[in-house]
PDB file of N, CA and C in Angstrom:
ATOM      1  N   UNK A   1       9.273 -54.411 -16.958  1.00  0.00           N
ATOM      2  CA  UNK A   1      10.267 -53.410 -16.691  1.00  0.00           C
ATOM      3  C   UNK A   1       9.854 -52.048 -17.208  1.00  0.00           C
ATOM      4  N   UNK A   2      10.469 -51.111 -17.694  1.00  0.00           N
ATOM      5  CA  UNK A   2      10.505 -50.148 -18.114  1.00  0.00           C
ATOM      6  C   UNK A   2       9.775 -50.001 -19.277  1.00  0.00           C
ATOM      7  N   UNK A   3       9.410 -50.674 -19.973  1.00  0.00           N
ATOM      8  CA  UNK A   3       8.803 -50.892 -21.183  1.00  0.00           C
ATOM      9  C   UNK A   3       7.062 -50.689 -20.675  1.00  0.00           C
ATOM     10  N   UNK A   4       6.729 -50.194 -19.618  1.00  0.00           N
ATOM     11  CA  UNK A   4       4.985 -50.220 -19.452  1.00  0.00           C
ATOM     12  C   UNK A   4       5.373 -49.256 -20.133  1.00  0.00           C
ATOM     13  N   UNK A   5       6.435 -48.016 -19.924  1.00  0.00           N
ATOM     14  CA  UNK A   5       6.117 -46.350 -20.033  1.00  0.00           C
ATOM     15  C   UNK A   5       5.906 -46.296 -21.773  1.00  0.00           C
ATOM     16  N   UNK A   6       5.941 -47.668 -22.609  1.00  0.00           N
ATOM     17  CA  UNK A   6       5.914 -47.395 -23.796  1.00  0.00           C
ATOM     18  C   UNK A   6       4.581 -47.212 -24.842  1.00  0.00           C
ATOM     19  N   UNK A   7       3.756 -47.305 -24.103  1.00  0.00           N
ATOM     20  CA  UNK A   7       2.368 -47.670 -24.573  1.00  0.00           C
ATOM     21  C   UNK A   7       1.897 -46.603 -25.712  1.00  0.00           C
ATOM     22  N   UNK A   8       1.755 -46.877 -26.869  1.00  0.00           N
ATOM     23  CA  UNK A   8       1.469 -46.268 -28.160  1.00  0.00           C
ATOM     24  C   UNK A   8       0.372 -44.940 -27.444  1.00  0.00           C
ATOM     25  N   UNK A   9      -0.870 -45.685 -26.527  1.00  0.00           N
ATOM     26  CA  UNK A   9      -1.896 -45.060 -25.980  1.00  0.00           C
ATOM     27  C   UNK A   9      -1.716 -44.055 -25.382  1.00  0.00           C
ATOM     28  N   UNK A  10      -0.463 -44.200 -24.610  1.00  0.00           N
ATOM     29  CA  UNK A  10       0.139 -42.857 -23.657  1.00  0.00           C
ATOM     30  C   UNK A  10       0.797 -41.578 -24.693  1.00  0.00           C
ATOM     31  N   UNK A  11       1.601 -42.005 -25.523  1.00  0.00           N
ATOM     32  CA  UNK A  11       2.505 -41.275 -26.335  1.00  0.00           C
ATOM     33  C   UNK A  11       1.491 -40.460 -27.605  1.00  0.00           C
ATOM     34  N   UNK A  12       0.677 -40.918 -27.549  1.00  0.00           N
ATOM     35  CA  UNK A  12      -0.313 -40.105 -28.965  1.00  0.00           C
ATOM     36  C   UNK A  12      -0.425 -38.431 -28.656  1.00  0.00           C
ATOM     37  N   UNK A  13      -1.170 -38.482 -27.605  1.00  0.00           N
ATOM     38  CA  UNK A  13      -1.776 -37.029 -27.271  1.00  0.00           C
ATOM     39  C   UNK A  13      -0.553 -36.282 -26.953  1.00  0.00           C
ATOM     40  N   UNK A  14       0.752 -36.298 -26.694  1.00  0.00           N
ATOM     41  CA  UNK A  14       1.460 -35.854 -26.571  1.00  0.00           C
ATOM     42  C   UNK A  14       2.543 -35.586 -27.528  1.00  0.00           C
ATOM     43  N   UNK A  15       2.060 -36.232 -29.158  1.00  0.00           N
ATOM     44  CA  UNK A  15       2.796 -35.303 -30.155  1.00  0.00           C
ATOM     45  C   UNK A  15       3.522 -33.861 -30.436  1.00  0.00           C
ATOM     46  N   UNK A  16       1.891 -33.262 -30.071  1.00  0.00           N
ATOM     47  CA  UNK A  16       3.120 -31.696 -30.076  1.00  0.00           C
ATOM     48  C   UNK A  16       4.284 -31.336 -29.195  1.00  0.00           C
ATOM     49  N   UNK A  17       4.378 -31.599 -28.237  1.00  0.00           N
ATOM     50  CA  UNK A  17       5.204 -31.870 -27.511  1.00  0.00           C
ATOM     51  C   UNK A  17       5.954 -33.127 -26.654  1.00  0.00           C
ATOM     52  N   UNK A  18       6.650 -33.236 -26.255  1.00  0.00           N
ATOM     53  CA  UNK A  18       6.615 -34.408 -25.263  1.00  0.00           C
ATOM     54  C   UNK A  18       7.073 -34.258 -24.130  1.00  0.00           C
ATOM     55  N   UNK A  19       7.903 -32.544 -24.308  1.00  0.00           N
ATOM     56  CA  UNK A  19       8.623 -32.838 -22.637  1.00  0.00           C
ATOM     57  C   UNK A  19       7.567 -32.366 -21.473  1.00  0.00           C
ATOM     58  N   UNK A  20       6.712 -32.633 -21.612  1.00  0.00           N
ATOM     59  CA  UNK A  20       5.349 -32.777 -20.328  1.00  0.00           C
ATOM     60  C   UNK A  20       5.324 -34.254 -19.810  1.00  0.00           C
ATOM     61  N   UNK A  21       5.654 -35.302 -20.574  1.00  0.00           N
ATOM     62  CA  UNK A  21       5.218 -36.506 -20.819  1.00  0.00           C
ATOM     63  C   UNK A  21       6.446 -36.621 -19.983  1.00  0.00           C
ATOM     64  N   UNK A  22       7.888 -36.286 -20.570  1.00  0.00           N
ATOM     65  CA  UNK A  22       9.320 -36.759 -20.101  1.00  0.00           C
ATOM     66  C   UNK A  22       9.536 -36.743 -18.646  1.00  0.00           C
ATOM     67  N   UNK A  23       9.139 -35.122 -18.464  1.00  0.00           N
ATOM     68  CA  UNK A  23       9.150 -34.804 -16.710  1.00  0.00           C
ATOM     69  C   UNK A  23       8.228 -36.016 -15.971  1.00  0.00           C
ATOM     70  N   UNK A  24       6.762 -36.321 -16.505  1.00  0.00           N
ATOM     71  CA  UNK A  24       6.432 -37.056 -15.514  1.00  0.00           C
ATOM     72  C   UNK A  24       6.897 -38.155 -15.347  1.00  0.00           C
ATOM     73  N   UNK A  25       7.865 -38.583 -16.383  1.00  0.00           N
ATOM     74  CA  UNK A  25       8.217 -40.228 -16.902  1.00  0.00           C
ATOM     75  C   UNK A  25       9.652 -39.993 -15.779  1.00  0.00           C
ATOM     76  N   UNK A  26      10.287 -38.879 -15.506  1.00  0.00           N
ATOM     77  CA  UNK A  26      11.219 -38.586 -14.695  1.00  0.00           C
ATOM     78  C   UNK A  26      10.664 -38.831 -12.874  1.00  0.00           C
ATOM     79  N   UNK A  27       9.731 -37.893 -12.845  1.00  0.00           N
ATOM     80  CA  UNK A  27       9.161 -37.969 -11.334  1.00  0.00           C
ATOM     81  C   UNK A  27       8.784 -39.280 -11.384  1.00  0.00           C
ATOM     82  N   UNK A  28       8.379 -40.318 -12.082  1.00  0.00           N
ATOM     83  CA  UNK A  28       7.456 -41.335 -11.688  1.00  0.00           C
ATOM     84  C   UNK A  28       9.315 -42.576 -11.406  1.00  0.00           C
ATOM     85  N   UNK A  29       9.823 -42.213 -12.396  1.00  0.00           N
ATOM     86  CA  UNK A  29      10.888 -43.069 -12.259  1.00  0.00           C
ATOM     87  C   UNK A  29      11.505 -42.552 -11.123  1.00  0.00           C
ATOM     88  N   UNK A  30      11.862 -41.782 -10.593  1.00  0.00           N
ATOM     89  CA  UNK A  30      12.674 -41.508  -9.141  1.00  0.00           C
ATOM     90  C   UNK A  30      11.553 -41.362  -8.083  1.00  0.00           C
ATOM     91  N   UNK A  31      10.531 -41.567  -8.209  1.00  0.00           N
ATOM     92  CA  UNK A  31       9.405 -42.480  -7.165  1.00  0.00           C
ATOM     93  C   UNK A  31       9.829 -44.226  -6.985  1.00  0.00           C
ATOM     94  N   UNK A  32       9.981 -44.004  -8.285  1.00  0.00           N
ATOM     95  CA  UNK A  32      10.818 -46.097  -7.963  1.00  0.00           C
ATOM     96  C   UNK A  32      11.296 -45.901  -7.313  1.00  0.00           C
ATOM     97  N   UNK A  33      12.721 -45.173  -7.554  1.00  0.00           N
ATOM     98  CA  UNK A  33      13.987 -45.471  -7.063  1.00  0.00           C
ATOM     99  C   UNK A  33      13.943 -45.196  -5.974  1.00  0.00           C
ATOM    100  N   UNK A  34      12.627 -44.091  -5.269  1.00  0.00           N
ATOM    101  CA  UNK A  34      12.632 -43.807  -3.757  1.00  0.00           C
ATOM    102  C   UNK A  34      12.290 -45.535  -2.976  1.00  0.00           C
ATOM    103  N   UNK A  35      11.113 -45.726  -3.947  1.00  0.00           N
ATOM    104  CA  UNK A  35      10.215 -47.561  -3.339  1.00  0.00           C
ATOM    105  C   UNK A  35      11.451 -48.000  -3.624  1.00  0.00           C
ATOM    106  N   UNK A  36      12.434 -48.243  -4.702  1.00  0.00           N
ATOM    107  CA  UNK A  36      12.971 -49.477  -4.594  1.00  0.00           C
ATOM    108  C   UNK A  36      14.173 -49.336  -3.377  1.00  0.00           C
ATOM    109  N   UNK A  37      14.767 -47.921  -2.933  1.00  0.00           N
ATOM    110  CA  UNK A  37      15.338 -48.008  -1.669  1.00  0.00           C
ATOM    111  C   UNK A  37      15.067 -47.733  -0.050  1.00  0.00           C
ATOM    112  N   UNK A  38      13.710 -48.135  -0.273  1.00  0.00           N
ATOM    113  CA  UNK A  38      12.943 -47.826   1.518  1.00  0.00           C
ATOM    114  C   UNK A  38      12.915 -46.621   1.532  1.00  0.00           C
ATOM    115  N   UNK A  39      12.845 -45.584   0.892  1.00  0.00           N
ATOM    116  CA  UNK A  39      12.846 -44.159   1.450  1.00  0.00           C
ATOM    117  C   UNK A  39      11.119 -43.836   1.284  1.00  0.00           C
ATOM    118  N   UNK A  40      11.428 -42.866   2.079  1.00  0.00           N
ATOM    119  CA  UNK A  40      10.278 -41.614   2.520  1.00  0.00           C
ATOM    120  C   UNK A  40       9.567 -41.431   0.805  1.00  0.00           C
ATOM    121  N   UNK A  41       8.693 -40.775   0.950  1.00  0.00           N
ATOM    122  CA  UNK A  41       7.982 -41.105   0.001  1.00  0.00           C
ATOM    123  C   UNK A  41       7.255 -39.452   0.305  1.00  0.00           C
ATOM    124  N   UNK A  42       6.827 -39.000  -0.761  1.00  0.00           N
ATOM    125  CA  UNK A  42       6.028 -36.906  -0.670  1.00  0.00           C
ATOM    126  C   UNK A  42       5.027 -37.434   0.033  1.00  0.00           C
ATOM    127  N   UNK A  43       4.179 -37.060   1.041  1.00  0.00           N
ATOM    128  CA  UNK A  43       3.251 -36.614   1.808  1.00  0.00           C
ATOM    129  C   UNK A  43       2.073 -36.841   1.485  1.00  0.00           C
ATOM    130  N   UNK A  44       1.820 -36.152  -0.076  1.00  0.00           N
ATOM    131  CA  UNK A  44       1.086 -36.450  -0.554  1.00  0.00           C
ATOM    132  C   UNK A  44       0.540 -37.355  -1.909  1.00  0.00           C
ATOM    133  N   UNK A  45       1.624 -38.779  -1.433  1.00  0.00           N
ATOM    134  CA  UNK A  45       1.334 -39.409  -2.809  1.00  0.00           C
ATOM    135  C   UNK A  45       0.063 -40.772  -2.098  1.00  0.00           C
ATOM    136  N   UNK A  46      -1.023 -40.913  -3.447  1.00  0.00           N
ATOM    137  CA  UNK A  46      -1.818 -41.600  -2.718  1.00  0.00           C
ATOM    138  C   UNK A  46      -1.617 -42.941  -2.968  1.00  0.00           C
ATOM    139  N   UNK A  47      -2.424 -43.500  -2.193  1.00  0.00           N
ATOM    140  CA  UNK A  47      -2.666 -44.956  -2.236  1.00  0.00           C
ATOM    141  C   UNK A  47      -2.067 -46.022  -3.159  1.00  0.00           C
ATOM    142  N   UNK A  48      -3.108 -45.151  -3.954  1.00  0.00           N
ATOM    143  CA  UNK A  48      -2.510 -46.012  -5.370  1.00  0.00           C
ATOM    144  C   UNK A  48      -1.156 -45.790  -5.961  1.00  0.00           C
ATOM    145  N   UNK A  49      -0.784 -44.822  -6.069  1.00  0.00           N
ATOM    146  CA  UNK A  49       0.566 -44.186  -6.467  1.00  0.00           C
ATOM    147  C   UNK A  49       1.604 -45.383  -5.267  1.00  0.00           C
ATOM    148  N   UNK A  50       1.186 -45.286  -3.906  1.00  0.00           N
ATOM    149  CA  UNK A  50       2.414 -46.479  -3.346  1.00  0.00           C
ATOM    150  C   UNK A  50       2.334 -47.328  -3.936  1.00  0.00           C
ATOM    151  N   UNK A  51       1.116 -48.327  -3.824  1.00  0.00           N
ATOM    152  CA  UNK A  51       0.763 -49.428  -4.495  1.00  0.00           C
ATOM    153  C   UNK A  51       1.441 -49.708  -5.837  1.00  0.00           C
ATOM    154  N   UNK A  52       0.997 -48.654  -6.758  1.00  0.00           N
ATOM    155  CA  UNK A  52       1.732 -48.808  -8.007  1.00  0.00           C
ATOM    156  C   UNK A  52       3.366 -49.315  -7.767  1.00  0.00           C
ATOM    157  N   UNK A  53       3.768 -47.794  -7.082  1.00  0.00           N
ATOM    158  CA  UNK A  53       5.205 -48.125  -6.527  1.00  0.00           C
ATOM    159  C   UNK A  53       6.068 -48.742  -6.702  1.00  0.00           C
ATOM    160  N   UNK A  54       5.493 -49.953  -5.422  1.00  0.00           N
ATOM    161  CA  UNK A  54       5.854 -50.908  -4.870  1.00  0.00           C
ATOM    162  C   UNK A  54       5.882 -52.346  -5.723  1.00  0.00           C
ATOM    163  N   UNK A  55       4.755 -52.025  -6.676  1.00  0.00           N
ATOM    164  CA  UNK A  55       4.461 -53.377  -7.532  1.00  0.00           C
ATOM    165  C   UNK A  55       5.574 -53.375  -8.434  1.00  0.00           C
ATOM    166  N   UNK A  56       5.390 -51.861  -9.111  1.00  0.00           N
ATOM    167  CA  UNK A  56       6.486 -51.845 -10.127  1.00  0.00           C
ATOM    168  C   UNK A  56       8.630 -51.962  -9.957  1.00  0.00           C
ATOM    169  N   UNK A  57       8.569 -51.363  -8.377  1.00  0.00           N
ATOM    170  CA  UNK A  57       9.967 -51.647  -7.708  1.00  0.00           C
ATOM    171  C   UNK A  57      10.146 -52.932  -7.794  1.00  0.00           C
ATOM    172  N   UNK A  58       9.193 -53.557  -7.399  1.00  0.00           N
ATOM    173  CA  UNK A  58       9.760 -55.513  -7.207  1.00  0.00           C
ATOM    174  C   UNK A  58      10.090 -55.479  -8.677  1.00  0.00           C
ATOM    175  N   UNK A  59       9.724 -55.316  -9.769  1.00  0.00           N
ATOM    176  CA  UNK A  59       9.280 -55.471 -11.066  1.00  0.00           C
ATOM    177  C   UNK A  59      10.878 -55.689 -11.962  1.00  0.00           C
ATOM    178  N   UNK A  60      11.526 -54.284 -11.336  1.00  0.00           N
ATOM    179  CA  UNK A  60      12.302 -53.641 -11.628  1.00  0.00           C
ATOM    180  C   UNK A  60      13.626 -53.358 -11.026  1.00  0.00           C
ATOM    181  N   UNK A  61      14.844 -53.819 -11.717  1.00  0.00           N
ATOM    182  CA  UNK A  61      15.943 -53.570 -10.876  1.00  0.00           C
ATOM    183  C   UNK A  61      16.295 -52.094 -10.672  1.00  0.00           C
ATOM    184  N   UNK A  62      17.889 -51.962  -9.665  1.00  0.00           N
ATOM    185  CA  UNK A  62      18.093 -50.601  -9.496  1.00  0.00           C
ATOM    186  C   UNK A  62      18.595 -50.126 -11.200  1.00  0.00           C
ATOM    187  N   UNK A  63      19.010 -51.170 -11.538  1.00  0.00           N
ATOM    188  CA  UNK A  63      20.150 -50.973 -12.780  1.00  0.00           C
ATOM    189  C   UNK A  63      18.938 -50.563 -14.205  1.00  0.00           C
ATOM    190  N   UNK A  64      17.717 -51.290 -14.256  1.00  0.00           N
ATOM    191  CA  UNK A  64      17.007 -50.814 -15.400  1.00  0.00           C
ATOM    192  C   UNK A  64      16.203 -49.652 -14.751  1.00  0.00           C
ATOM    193  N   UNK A  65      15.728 -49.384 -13.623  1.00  0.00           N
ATOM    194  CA  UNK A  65      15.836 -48.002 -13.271  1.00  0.00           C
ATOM    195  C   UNK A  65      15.997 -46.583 -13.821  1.00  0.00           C
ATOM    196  N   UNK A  66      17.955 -46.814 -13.095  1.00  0.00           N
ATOM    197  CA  UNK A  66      18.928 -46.147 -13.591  1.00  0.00           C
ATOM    198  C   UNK A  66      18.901 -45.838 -15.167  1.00  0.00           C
ATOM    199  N   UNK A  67      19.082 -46.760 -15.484  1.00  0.00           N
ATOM    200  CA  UNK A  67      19.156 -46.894 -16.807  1.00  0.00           C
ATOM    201  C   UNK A  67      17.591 -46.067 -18.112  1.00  0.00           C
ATOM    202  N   UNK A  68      16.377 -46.125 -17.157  1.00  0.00           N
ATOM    203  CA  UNK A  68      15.742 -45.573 -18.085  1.00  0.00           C
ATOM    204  C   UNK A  68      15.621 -44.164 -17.667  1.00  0.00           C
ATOM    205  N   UNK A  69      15.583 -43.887 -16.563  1.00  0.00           N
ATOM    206  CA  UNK A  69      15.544 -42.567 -16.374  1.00  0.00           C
ATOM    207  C   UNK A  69      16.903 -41.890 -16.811  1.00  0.00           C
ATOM    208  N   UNK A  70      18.265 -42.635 -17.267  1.00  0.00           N
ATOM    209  CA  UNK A  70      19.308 -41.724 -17.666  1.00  0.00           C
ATOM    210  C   UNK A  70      19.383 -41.666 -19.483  1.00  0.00           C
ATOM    211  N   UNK A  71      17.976 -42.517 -19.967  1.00  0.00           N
ATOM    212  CA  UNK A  71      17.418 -42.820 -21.854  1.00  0.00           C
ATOM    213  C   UNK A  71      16.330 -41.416 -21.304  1.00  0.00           C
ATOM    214  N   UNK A  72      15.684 -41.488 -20.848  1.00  0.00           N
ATOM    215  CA  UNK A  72      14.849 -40.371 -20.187  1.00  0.00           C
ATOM    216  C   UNK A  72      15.136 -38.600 -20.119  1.00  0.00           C
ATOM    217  N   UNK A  73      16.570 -38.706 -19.341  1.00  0.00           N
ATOM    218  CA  UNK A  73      16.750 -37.173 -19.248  1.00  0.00           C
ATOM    219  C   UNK A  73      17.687 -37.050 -20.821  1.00  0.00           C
ATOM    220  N   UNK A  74      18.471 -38.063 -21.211  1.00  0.00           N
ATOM    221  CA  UNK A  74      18.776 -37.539 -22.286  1.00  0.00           C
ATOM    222  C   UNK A  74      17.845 -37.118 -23.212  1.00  0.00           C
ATOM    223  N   UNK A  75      17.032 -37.919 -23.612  1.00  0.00           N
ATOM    224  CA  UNK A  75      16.019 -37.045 -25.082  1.00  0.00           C
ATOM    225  C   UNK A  75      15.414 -35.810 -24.256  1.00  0.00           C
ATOM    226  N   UNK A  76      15.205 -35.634 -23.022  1.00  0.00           N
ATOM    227  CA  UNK A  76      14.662 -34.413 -22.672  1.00  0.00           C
ATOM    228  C   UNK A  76      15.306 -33.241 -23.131  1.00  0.00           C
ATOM    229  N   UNK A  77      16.603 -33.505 -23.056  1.00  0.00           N
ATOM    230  CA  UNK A  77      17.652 -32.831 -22.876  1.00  0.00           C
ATOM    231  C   UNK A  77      18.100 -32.803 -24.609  1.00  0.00           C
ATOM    232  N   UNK A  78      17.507 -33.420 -25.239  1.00  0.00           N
ATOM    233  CA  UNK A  78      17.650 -33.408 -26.861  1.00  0.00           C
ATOM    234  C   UNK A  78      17.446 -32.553 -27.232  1.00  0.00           C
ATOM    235  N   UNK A  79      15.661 -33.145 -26.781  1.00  0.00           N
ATOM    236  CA  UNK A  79      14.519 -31.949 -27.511  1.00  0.00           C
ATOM    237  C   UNK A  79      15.071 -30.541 -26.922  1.00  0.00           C
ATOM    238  N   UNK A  80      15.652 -30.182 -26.369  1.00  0.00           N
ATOM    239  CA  UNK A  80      15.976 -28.861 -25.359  1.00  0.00           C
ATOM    240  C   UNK A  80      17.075 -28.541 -26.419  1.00  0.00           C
ATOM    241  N   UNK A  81      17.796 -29.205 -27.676  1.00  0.00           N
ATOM    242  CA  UNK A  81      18.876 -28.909 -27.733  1.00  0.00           C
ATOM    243  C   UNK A  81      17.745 -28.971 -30.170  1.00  0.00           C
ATOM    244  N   UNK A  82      17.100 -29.246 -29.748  1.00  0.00           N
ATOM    245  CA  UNK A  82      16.106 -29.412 -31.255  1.00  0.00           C
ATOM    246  C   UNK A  82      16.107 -30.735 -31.628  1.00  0.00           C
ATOM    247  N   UNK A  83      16.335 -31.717 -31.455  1.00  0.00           N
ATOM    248  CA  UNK A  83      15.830 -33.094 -31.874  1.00  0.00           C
ATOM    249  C   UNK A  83      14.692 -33.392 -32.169  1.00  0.00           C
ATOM    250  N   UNK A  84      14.523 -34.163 -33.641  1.00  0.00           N
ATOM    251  CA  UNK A  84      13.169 -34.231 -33.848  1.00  0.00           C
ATOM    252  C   UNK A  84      12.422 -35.080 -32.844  1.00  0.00           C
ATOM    253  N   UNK A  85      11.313 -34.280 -32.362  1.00  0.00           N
ATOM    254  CA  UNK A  85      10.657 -35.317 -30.993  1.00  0.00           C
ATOM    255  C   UNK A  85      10.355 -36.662 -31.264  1.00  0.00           C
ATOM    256  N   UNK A  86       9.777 -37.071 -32.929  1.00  0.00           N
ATOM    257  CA  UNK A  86       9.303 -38.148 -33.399  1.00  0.00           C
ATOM    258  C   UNK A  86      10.800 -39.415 -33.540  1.00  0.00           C
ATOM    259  N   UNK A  87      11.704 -38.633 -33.730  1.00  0.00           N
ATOM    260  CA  UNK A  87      12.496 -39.774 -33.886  1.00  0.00           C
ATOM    261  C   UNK A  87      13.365 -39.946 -32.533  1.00  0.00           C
ATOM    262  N   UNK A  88      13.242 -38.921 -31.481  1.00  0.00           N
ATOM    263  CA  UNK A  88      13.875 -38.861 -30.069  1.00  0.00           C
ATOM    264  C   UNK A  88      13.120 -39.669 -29.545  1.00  0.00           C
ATOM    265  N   UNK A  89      11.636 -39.534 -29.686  1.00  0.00           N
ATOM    266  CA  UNK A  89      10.888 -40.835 -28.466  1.00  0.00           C
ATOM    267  C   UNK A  89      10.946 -41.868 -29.419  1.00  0.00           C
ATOM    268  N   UNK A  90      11.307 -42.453 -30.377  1.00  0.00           N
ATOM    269  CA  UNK A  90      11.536 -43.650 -30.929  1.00  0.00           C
ATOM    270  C   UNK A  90      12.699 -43.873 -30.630  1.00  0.00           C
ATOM    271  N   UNK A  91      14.251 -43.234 -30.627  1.00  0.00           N
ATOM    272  CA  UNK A  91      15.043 -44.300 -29.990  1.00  0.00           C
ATOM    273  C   UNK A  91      15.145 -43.917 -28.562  1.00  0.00           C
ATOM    274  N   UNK A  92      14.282 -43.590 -27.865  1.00  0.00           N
ATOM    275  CA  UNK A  92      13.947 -43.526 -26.449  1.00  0.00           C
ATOM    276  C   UNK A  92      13.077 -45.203 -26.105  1.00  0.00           C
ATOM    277  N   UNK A  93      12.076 -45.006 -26.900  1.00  0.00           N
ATOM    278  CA  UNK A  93      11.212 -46.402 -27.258  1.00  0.00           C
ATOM    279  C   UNK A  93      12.093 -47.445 -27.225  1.00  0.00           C
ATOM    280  N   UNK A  94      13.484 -47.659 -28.590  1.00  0.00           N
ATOM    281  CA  UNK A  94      14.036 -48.560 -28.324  1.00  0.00           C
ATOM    282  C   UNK A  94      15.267 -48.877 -27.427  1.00  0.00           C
ATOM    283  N   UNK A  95      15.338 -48.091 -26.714  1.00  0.00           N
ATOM    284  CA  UNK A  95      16.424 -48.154 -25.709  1.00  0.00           C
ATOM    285  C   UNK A  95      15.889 -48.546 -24.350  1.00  0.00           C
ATOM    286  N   UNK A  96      14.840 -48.611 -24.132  1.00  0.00           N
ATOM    287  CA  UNK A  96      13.619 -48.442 -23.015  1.00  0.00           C
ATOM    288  C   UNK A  96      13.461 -49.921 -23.272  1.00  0.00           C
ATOM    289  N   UNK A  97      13.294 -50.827 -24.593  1.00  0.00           N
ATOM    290  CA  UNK A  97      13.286 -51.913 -24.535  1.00  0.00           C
ATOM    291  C   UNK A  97      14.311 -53.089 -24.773  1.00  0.00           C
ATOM    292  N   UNK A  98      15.397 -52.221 -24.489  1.00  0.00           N
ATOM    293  CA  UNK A  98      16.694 -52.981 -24.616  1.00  0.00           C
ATOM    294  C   UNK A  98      16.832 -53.260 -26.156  1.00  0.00           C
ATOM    295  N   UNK A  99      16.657 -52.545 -27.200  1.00  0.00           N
ATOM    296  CA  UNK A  99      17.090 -53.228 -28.482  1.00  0.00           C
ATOM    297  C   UNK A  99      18.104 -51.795 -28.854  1.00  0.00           C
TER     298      UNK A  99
END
């Protein structure tokens, strides 16, 4: 489910900031939600990007979806407001894994 986007590996280089990381964690999640409801898809997304898609839509309901991209825009919307980033993507982390 939602828990690939958690990978220690991904989240490092993006200490000083994170809302670079958030936006794409946003576009990539409403790319699901396009695969997981038959829609049209940008023009220019490739191959792999459907593929991914599609693997990860089966993967994934509408509801954990929903659900991470709305753990998603909130800490974006934290850090926008001063939340410490270190402890915003940690309970982003654990909300992302259902605890």
């Amino acid at each position: 489910g939602p828990a690939v986007f958690m990978a220690r590996s991904l989240l490092d280089p993006w200490r000083a900031d994170y809302r670079p990381l958030l936006t794409c964690w946003l576009y990539y999640l409403n790319f699901l939600l396009e695969e997981k409801a038959g829609g049209a898809h940008a023009p220019d997304a490739s191959p792999e990007s459907l593929h991914w898609a599609k693997e990860m839509a089966e993967k994934c309901s509408f509801e954990q979806i929903s659900e991470a991209l709305e753990a998603v825009e909130q800490v974006r919307q934290g850090l926008d407001q001063n939340w410490h980033p270190q402890l915003a993507l940690e309970k982003l982390c654990l909300r992302l894994s259902g605890k």
